[in-house]
C-alpha atoms as a PDB file:
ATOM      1  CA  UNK A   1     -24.526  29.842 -11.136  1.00  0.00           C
ATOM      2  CA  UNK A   2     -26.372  33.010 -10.235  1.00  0.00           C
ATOM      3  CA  UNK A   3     -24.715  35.018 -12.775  1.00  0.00           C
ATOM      4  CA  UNK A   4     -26.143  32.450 -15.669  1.00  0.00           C
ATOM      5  CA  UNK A   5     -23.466  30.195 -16.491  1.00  0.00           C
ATOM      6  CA  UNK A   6     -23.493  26.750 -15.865  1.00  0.00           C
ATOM      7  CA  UNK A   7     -21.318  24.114 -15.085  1.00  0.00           C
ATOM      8  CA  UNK A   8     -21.550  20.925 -16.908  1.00  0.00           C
ATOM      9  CA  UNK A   9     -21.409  17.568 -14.774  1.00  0.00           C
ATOM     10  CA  UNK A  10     -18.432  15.175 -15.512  1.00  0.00           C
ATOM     11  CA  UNK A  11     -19.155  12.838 -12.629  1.00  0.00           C
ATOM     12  CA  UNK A  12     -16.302   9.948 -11.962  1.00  0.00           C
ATOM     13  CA  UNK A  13     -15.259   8.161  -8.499  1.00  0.00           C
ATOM     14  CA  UNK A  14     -12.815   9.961  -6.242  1.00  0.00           C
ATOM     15  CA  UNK A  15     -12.099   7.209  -4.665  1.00  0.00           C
ATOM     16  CA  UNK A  16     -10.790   3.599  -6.266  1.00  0.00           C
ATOM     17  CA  UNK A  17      -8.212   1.632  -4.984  1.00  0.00           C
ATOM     18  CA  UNK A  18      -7.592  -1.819  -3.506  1.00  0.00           C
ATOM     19  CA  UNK A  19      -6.350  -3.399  -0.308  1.00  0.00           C
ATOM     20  CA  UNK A  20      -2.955  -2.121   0.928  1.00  0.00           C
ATOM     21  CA  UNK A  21      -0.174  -4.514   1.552  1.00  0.00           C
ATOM     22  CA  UNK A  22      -0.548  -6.193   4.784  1.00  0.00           C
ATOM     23  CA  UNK A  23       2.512  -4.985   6.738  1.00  0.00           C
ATOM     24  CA  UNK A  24       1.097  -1.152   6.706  1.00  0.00           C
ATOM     25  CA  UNK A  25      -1.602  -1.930   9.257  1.00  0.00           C
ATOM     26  CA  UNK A  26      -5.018   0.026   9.088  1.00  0.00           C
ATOM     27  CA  UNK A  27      -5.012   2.715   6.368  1.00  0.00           C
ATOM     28  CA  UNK A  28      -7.650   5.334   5.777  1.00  0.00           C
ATOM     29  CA  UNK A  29      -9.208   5.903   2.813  1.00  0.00           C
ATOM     30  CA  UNK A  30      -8.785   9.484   2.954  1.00  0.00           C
ATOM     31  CA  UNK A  31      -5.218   9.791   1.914  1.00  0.00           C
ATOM     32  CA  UNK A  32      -4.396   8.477  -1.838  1.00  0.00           C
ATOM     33  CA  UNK A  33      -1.410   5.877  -1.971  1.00  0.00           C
ATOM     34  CA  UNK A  34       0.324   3.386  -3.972  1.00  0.00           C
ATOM     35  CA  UNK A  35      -2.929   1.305  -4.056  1.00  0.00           C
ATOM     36  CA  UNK A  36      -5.073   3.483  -4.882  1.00  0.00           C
ATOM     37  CA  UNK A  37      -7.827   5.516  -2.819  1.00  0.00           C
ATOM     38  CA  UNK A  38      -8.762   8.738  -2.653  1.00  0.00           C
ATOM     39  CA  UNK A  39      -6.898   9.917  -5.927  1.00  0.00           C
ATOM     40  CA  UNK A  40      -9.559  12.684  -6.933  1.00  0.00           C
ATOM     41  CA  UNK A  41      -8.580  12.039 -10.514  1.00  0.00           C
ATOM     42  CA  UNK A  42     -11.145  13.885 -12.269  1.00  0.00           C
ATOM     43  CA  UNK A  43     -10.330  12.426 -15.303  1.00  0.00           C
ATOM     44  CA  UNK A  44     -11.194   9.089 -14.100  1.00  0.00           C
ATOM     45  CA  UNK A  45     -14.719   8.938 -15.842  1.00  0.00           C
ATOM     46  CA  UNK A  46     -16.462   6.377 -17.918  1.00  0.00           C
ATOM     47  CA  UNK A  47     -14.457   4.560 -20.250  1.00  0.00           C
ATOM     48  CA  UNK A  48     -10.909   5.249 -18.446  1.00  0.00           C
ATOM     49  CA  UNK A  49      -8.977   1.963 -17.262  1.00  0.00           C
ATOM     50  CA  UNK A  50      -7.332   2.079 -14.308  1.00  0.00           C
ATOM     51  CA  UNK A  51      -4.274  -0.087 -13.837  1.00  0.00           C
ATOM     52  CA  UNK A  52      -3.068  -0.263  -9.144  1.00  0.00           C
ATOM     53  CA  UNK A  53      -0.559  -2.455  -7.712  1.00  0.00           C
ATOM     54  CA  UNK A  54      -2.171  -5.403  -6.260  1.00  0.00           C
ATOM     55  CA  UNK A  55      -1.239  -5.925  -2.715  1.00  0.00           C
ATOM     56  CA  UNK A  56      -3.305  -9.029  -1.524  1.00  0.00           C
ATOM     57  CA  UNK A  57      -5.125 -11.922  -3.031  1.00  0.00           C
ATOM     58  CA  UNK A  58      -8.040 -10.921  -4.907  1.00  0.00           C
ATOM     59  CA  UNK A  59      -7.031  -7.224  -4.773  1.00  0.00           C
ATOM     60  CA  UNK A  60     -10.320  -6.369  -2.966  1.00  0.00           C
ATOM     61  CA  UNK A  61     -10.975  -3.306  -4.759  1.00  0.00           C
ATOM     62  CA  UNK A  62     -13.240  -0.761  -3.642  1.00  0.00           C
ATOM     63  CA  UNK A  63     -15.018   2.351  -4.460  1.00  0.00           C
ATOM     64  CA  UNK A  64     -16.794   5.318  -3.375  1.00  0.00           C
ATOM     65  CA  UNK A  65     -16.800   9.348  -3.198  1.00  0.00           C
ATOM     66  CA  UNK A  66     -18.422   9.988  -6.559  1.00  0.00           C
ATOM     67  CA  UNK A  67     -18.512  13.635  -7.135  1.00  0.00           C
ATOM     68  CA  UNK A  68     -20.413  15.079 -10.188  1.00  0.00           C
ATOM     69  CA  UNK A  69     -17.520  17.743 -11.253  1.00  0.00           C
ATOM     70  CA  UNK A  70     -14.278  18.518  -9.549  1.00  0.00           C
ATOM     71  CA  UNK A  71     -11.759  21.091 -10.850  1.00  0.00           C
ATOM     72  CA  UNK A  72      -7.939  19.797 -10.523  1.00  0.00           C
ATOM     73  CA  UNK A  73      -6.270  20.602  -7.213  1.00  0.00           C
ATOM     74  CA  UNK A  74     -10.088  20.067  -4.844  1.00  0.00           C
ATOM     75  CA  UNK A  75      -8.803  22.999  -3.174  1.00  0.00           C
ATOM     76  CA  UNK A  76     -11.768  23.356  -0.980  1.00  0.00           C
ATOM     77  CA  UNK A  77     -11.892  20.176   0.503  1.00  0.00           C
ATOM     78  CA  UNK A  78     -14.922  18.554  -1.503  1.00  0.00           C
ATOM     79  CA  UNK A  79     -15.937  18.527  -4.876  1.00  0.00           C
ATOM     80  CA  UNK A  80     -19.848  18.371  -6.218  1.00  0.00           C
ATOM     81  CA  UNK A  81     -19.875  15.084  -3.827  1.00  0.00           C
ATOM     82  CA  UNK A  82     -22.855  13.085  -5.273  1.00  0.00           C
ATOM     83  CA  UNK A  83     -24.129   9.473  -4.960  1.00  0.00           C
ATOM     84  CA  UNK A  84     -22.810   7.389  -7.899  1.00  0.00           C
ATOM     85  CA  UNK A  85     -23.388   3.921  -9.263  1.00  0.00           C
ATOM     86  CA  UNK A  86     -20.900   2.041 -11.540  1.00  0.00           C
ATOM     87  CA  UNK A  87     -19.943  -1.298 -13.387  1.00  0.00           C
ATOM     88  CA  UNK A  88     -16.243  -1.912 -13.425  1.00  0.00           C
ATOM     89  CA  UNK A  89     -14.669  -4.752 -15.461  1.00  0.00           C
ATOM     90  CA  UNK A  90     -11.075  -6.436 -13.689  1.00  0.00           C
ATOM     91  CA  UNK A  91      -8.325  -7.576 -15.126  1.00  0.00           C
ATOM     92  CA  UNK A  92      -5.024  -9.084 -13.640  1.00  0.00           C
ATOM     93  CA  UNK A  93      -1.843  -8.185 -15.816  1.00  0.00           C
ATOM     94  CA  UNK A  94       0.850  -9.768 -14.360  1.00  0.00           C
ATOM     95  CA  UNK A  95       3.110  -8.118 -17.247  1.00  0.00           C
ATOM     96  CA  UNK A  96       2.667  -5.029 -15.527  1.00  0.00           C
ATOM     97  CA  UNK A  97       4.983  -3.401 -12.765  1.00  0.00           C
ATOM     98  CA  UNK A  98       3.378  -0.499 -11.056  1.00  0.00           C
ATOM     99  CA  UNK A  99       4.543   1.073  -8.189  1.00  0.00           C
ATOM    100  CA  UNK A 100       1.462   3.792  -8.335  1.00  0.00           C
ATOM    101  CA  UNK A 101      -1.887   3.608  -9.556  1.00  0.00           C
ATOM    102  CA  UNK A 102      -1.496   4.550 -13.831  1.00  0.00           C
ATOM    103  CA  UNK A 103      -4.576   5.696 -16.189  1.00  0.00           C
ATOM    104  CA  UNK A 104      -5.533   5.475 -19.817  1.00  0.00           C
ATOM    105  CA  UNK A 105      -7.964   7.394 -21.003  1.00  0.00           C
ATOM    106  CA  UNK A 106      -8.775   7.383 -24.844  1.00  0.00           C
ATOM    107  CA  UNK A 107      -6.067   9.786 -25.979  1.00  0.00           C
ATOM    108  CA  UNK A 108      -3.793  10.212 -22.646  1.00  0.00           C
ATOM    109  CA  UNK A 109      -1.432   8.018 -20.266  1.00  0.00           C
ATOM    110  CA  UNK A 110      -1.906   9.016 -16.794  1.00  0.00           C
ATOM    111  CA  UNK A 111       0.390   8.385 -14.130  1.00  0.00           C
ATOM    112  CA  UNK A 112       0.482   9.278 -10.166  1.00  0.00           C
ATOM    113  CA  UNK A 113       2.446  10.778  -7.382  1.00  0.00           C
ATOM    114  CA  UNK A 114       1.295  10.956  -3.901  1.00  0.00           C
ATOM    115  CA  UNK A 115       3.800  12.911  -0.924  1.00  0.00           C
ATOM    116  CA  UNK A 116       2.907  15.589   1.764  1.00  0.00           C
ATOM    117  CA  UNK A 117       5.238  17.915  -0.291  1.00  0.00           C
ATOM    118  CA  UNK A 118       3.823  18.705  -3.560  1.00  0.00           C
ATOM    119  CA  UNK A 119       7.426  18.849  -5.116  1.00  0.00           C
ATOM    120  CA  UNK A 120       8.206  15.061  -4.275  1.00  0.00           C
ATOM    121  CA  UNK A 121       5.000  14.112  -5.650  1.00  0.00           C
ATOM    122  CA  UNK A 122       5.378  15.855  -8.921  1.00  0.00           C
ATOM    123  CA  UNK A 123       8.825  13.941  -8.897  1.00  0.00           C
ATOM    124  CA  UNK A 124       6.774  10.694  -8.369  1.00  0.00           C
ATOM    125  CA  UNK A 125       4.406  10.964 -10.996  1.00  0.00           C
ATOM    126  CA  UNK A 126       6.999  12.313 -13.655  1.00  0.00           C
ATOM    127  CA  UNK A 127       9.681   9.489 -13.403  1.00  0.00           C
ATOM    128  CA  UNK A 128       6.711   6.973 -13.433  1.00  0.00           C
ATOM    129  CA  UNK A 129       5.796   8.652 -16.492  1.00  0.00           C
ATOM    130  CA  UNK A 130       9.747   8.584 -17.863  1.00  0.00           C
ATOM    131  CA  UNK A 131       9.167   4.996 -16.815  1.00  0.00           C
ATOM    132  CA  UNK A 132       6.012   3.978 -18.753  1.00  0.00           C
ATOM    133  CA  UNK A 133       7.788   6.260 -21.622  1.00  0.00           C
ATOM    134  CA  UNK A 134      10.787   3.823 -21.437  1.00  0.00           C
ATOM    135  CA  UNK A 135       8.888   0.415 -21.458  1.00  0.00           C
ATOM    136  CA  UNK A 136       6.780   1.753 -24.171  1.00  0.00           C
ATOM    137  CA  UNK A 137       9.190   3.371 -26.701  1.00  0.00           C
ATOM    138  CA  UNK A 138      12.296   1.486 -26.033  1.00  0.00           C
ATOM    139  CA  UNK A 139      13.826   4.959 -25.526  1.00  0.00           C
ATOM    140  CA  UNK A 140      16.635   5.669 -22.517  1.00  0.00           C
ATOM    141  CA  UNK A 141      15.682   7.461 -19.368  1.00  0.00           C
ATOM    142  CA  UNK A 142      17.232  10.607 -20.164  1.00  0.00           C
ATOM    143  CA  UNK A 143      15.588  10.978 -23.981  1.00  0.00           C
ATOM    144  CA  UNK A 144      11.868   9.926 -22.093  1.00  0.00           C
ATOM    145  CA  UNK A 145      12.895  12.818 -19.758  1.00  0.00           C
ATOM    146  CA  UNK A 146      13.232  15.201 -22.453  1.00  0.00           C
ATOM    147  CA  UNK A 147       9.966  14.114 -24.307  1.00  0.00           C
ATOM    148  CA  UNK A 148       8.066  15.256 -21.019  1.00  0.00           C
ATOM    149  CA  UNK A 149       9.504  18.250 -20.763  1.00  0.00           C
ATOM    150  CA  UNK A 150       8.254  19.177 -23.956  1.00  0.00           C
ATOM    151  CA  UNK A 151       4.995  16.972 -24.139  1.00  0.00           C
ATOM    152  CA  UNK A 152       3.908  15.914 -20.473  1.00  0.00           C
ATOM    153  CA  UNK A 153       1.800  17.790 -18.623  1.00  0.00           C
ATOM    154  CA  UNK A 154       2.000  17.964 -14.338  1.00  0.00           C
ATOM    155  CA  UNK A 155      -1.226  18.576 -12.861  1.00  0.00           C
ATOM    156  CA  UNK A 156      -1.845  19.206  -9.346  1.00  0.00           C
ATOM    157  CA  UNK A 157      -4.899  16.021  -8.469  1.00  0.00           C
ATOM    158  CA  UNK A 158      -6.044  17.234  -5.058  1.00  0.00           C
ATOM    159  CA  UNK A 159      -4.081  19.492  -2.049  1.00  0.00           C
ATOM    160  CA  UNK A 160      -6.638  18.760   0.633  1.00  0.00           C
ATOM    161  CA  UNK A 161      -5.468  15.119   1.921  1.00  0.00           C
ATOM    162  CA  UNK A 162      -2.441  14.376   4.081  1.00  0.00           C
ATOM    163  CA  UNK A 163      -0.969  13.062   0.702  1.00  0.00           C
ATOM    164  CA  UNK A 164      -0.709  15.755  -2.072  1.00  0.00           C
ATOM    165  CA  UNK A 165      -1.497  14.562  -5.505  1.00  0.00           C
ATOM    166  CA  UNK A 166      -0.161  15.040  -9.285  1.00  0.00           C
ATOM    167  CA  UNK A 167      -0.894  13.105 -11.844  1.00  0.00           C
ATOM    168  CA  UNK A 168       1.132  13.532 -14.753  1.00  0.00           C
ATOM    169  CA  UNK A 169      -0.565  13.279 -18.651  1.00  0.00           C
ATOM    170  CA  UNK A 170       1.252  12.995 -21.822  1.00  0.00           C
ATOM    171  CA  UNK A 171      -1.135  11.937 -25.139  1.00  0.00           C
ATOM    172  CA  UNK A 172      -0.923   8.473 -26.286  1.00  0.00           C
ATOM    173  CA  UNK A 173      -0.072   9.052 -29.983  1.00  0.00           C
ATOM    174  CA  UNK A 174       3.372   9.916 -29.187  1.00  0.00           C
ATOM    175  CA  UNK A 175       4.267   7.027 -27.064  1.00  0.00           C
ATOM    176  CA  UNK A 176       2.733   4.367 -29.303  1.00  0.00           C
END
């Protein structure tokens, strides 16, 4: 910056998702959905797994949008966009039930929420996380609800597309 300081890079994909289910029709990649696409998870950087609903055979993932840093929220419509390349490794788990896309990075579960009203998504990605708490811990609904309100975090992912995003964190070592 002119000032002196400097920003370090933390590049990662904004976009990653597969093909959505049939019956929706065209989609653009702009807005972020249950399958994935522009999510602007900056948090989604080497060495993260990403787990998305597969809608079609083959899941016909795709990628793009690298950006080199990206502050939560992308409030002004782009982040450092930059050209990336990458080498992803796929895996089908069919003992998985996802109804948004989920992260794990080394130390934190990640899970989604995509609505026009910021609100509803929050409320997306938090009882997705109550779920993974659930299926993870064996604890009830209500008790997983109470762990993230004193351990899980709510981030605001990106305001810019049609489709607000949170993502919601909460650190591994307590839920396993």
């Amino acid at each position: 910056l002119p000032w002196g300081a400097e920003i370090a890079l933390r590049p990662f994909f904004g976009i990653m998702g597969v093909a959505p289910p049939p019956e929706w029709g065209q989609c653009s990649s702009i807005e972020p959905r249950a399958f994935g696409g522009n999510i602007d998870n900056k948090h989604f950087q080497v060495g993260t797994t990403l787990y998305l609903p597969v809608f079609a055979p083959g899941g016909l993932f795709s990628t793009g949008d690298g950006h080199g840093v990206q502050g939560d929220g992308e409030v002004n419509l782009t982040a450092l966009e930059t050209s990336l390349s990458g080498t992803f490794r796929f895996t089908v788990r069919k003992d998985m039930k996802l109804n948004n896309p989920r992260a794990e990075t080394a130390t934190h579960w990640i899970t989604h929420g995509f609505d026009p009203d910021l609100d509803d998504a929050a409320k997306e990605a938090l009882r997705d996380m109550i779920r993974l708490i659930s299926a993870k811990t064996g604890l009830a609904a209500a008790d997983a609800y109470m762990l993230c309100s004193l351990q899980a975090d709510l981030h605001v992912t990106q305001t810019v597309d049609g489709n607000k995003g949170v993502h919601c964190m909460i650190e591994k070592k307590l839920v396993e």
